[in-house]
C-alpha atoms as a PDB file:
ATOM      1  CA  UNK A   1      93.342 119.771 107.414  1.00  0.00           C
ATOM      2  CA  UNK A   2      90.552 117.738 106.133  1.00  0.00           C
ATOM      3  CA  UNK A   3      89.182 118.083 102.791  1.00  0.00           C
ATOM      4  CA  UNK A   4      86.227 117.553 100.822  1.00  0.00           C
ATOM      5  CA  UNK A   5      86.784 117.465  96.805  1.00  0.00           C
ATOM      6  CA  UNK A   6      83.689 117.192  94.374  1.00  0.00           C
ATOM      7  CA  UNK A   7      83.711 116.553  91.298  1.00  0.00           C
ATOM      8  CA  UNK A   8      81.225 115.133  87.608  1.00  0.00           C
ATOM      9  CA  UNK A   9      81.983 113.431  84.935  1.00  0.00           C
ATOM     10  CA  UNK A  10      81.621 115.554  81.738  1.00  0.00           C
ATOM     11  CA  UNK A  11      79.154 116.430  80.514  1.00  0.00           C
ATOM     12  CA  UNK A  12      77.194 114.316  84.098  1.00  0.00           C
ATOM     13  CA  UNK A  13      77.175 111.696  81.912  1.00  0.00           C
ATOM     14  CA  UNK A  14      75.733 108.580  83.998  1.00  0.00           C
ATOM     15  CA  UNK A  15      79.044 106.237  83.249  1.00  0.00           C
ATOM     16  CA  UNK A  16      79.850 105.427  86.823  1.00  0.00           C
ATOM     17  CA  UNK A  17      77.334 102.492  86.938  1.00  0.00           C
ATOM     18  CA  UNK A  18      77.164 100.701  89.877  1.00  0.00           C
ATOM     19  CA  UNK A  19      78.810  97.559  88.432  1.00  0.00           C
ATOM     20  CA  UNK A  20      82.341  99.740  88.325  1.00  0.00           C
ATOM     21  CA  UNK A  21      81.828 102.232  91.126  1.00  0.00           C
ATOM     22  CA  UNK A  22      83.609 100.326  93.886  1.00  0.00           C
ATOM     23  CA  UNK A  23      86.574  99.316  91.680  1.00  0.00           C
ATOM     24  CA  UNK A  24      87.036 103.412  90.824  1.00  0.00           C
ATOM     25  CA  UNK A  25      86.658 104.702  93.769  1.00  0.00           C
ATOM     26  CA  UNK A  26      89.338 102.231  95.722  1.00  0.00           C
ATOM     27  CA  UNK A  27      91.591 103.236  92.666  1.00  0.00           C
ATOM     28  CA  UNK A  28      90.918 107.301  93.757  1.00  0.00           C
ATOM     29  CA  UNK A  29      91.597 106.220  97.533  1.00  0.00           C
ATOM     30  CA  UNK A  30      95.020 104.590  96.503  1.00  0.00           C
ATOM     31  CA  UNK A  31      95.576 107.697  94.221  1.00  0.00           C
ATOM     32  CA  UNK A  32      95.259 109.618  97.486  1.00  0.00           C
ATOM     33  CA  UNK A  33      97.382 107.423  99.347  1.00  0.00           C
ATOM     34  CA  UNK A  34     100.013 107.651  96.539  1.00  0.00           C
ATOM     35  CA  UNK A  35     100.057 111.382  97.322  1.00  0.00           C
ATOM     36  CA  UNK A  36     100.709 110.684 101.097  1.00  0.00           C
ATOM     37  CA  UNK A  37      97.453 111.747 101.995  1.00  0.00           C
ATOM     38  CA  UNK A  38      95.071 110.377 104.842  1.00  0.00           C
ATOM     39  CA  UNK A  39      92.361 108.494 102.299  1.00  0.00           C
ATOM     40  CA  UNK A  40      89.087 108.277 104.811  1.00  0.00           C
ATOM     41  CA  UNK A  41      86.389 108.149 102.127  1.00  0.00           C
ATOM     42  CA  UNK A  42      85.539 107.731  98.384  1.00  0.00           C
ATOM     43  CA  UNK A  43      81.931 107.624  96.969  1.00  0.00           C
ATOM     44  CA  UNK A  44      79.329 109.307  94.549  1.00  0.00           C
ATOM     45  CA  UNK A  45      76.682 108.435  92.192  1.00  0.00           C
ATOM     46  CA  UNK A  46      76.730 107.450  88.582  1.00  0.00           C
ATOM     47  CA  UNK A  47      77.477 111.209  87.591  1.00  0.00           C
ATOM     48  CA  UNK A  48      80.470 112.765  90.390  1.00  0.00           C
ATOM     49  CA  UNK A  49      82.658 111.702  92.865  1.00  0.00           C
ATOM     50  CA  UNK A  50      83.047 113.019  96.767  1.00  0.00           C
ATOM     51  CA  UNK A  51      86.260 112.554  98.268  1.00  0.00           C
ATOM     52  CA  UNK A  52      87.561 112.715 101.896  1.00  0.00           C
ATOM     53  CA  UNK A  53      90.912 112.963 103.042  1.00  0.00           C
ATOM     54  CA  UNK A  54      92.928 114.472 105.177  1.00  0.00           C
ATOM     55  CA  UNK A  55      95.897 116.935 103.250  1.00  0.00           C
ATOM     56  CA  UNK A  56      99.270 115.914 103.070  1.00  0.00           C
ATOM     57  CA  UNK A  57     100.686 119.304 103.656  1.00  0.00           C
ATOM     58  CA  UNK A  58     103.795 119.233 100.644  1.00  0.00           C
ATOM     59  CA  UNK A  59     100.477 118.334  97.879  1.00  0.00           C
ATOM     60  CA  UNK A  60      98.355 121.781  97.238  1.00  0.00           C
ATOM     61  CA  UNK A  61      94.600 120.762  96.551  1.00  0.00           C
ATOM     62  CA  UNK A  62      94.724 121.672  92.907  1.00  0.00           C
ATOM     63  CA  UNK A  63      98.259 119.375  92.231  1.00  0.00           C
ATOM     64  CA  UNK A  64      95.704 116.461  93.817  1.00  0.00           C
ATOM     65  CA  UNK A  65      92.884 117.222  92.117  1.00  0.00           C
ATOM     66  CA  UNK A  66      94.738 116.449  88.936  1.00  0.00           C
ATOM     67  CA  UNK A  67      96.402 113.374  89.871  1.00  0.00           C
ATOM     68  CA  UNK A  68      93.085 111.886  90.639  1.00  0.00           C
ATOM     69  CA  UNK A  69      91.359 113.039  87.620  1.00  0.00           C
ATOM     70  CA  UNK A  70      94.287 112.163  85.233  1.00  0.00           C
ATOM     71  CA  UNK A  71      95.407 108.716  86.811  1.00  0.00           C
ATOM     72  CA  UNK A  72      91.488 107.795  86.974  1.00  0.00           C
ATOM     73  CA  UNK A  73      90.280 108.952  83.725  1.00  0.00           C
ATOM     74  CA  UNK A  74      93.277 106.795  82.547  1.00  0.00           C
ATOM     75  CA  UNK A  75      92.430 103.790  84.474  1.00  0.00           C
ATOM     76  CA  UNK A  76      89.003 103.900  83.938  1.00  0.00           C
ATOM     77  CA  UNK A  77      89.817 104.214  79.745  1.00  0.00           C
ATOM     78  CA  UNK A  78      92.333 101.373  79.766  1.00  0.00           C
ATOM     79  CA  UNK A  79      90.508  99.087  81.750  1.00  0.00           C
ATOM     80  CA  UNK A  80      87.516 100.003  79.090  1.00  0.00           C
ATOM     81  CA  UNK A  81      85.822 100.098  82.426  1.00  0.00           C
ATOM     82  CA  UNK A  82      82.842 101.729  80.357  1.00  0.00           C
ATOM     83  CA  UNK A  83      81.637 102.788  77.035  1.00  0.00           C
ATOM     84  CA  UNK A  84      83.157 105.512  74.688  1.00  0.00           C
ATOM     85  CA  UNK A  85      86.183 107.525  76.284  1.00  0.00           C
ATOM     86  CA  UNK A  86      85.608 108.411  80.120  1.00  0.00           C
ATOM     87  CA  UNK A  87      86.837 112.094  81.108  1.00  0.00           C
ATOM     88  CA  UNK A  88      86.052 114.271  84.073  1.00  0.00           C
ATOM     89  CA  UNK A  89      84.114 117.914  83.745  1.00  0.00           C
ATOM     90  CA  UNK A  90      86.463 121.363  84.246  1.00  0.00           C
ATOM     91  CA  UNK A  91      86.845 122.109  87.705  1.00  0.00           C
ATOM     92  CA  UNK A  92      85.886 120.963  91.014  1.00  0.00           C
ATOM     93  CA  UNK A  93      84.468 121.922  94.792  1.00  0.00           C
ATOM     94  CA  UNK A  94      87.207 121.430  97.543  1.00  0.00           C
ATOM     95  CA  UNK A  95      85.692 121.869 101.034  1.00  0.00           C
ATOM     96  CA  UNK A  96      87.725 122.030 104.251  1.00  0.00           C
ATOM     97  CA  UNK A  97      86.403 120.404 107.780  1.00  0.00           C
ATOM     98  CA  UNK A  98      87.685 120.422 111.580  1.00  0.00           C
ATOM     99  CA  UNK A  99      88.421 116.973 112.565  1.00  0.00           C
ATOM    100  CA  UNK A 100      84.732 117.452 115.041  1.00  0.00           C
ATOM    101  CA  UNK A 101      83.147 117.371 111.421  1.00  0.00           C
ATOM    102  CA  UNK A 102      84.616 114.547 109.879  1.00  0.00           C
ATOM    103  CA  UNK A 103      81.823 111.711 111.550  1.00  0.00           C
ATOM    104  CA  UNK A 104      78.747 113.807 109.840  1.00  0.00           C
ATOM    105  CA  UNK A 105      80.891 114.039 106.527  1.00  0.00           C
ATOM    106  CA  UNK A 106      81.750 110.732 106.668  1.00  0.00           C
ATOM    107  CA  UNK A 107      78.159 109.801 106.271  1.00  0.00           C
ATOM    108  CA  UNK A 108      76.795 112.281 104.306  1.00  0.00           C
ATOM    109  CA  UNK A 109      79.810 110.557 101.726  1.00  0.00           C
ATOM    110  CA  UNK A 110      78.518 107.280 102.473  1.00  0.00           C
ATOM    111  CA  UNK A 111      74.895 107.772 101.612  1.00  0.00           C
ATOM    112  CA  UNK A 112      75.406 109.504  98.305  1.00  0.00           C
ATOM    113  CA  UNK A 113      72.889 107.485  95.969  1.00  0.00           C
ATOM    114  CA  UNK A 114      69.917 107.468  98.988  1.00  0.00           C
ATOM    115  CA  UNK A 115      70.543 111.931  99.441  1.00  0.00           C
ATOM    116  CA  UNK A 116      70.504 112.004  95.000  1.00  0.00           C
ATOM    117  CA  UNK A 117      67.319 109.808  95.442  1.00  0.00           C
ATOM    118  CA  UNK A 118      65.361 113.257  97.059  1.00  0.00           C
ATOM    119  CA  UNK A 119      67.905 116.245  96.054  1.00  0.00           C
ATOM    120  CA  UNK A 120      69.848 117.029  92.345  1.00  0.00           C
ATOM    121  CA  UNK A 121      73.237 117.382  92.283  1.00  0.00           C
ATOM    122  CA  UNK A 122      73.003 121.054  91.240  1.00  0.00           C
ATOM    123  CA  UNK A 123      70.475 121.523  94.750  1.00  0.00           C
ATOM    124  CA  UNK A 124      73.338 119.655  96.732  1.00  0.00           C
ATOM    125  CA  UNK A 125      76.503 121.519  95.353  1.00  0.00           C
ATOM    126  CA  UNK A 126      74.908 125.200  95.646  1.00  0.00           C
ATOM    127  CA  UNK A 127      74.316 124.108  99.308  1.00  0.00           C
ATOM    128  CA  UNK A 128      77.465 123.303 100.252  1.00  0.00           C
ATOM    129  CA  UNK A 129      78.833 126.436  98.727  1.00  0.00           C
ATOM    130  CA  UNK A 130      76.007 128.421 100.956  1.00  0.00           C
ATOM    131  CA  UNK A 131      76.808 126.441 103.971  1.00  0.00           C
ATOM    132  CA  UNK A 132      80.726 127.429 104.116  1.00  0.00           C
ATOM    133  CA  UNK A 133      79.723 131.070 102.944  1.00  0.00           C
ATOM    134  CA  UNK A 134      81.658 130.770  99.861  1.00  0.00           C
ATOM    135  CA  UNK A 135      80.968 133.180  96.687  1.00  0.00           C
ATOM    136  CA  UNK A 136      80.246 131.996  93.764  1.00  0.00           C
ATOM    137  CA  UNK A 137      79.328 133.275  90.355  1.00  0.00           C
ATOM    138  CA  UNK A 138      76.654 130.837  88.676  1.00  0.00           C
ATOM    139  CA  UNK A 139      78.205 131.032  85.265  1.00  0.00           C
ATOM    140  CA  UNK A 140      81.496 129.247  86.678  1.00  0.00           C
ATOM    141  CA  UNK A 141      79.346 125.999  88.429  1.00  0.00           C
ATOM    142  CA  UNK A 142      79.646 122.912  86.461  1.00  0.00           C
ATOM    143  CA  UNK A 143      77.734 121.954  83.404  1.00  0.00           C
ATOM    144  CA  UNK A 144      74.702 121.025  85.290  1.00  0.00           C
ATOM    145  CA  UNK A 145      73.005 119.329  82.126  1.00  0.00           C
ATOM    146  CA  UNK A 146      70.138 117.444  83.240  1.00  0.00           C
ATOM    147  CA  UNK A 147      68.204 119.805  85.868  1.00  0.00           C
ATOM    148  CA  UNK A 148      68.342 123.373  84.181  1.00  0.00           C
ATOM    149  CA  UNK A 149      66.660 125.936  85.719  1.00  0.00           C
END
């Protein structure tokens, strides 16, 4: 099984700058790899994180989920990787995918800050939850602080 996990940094603060992005997310892919899973992809914006791997089967979603925020948030704090104390937002997306799906993923992942150049985050999580025909109730979506209806 391949999953997709999105997350934001509280309160979508903009504290993933480009300068430590790549250093963060190879520490989330070695998380992942930690947790035997198959790491294919980490990437994301200054504000949340997509990740792509394919499930270790003995690691539920939600036991990963909080590995990578913990271990990260830790990292990224005692490496004073930016200002003030780094923590991740409540909750998170996780997405499934046949392997047939995993090229189109792949580079949807990859192009992250050109797609958040023409669509919000807000616009882009809502539409994955539409496109796999999952319910949602709007008041559990994260905080999205800086394009509020």
């Amino acid at each position: 099984m391949y999953v997709q996990l999105v997350f934001a940094v509280k309160n979508r603060e903009t504290l993933l700058t480009k300068s430590i992005r790549d250093q963060v997310f190879q520490y989330i892919g070695g998380i992942n790899t930690n947790l035997k899973h198959k790491s294919i992809i980490v990437n994301g914006t200054s504000n949340h994180v997509h990740i792509l791997f394919g499930l270790n089967p003995t690691v539920s979603v939600s036991d990963t989920v909080y590995h990578i925020k913990r271990s990260s948030s830790l990292f990224i704090n005692n490496e004073k990787l930016c200002f003030g104390h780094f923590s991740w937002q409540e909750g998170y997306g996780g997405f499934t995918y046949s392997r047939s799906q995993l090229d189109n993923i792949y580079k949807y992942i990859e192009n992250q800050e050109m797609h958040h150049a023409n669509e919000s985050f807000r616009k882009e999580y809502i539409s994955m939850l539409e496109k796999s025909e999952t319910e949602y109730d709007p008041r559990f979506l994260f905080d999205f602080f800086d394009d509020i209806p």
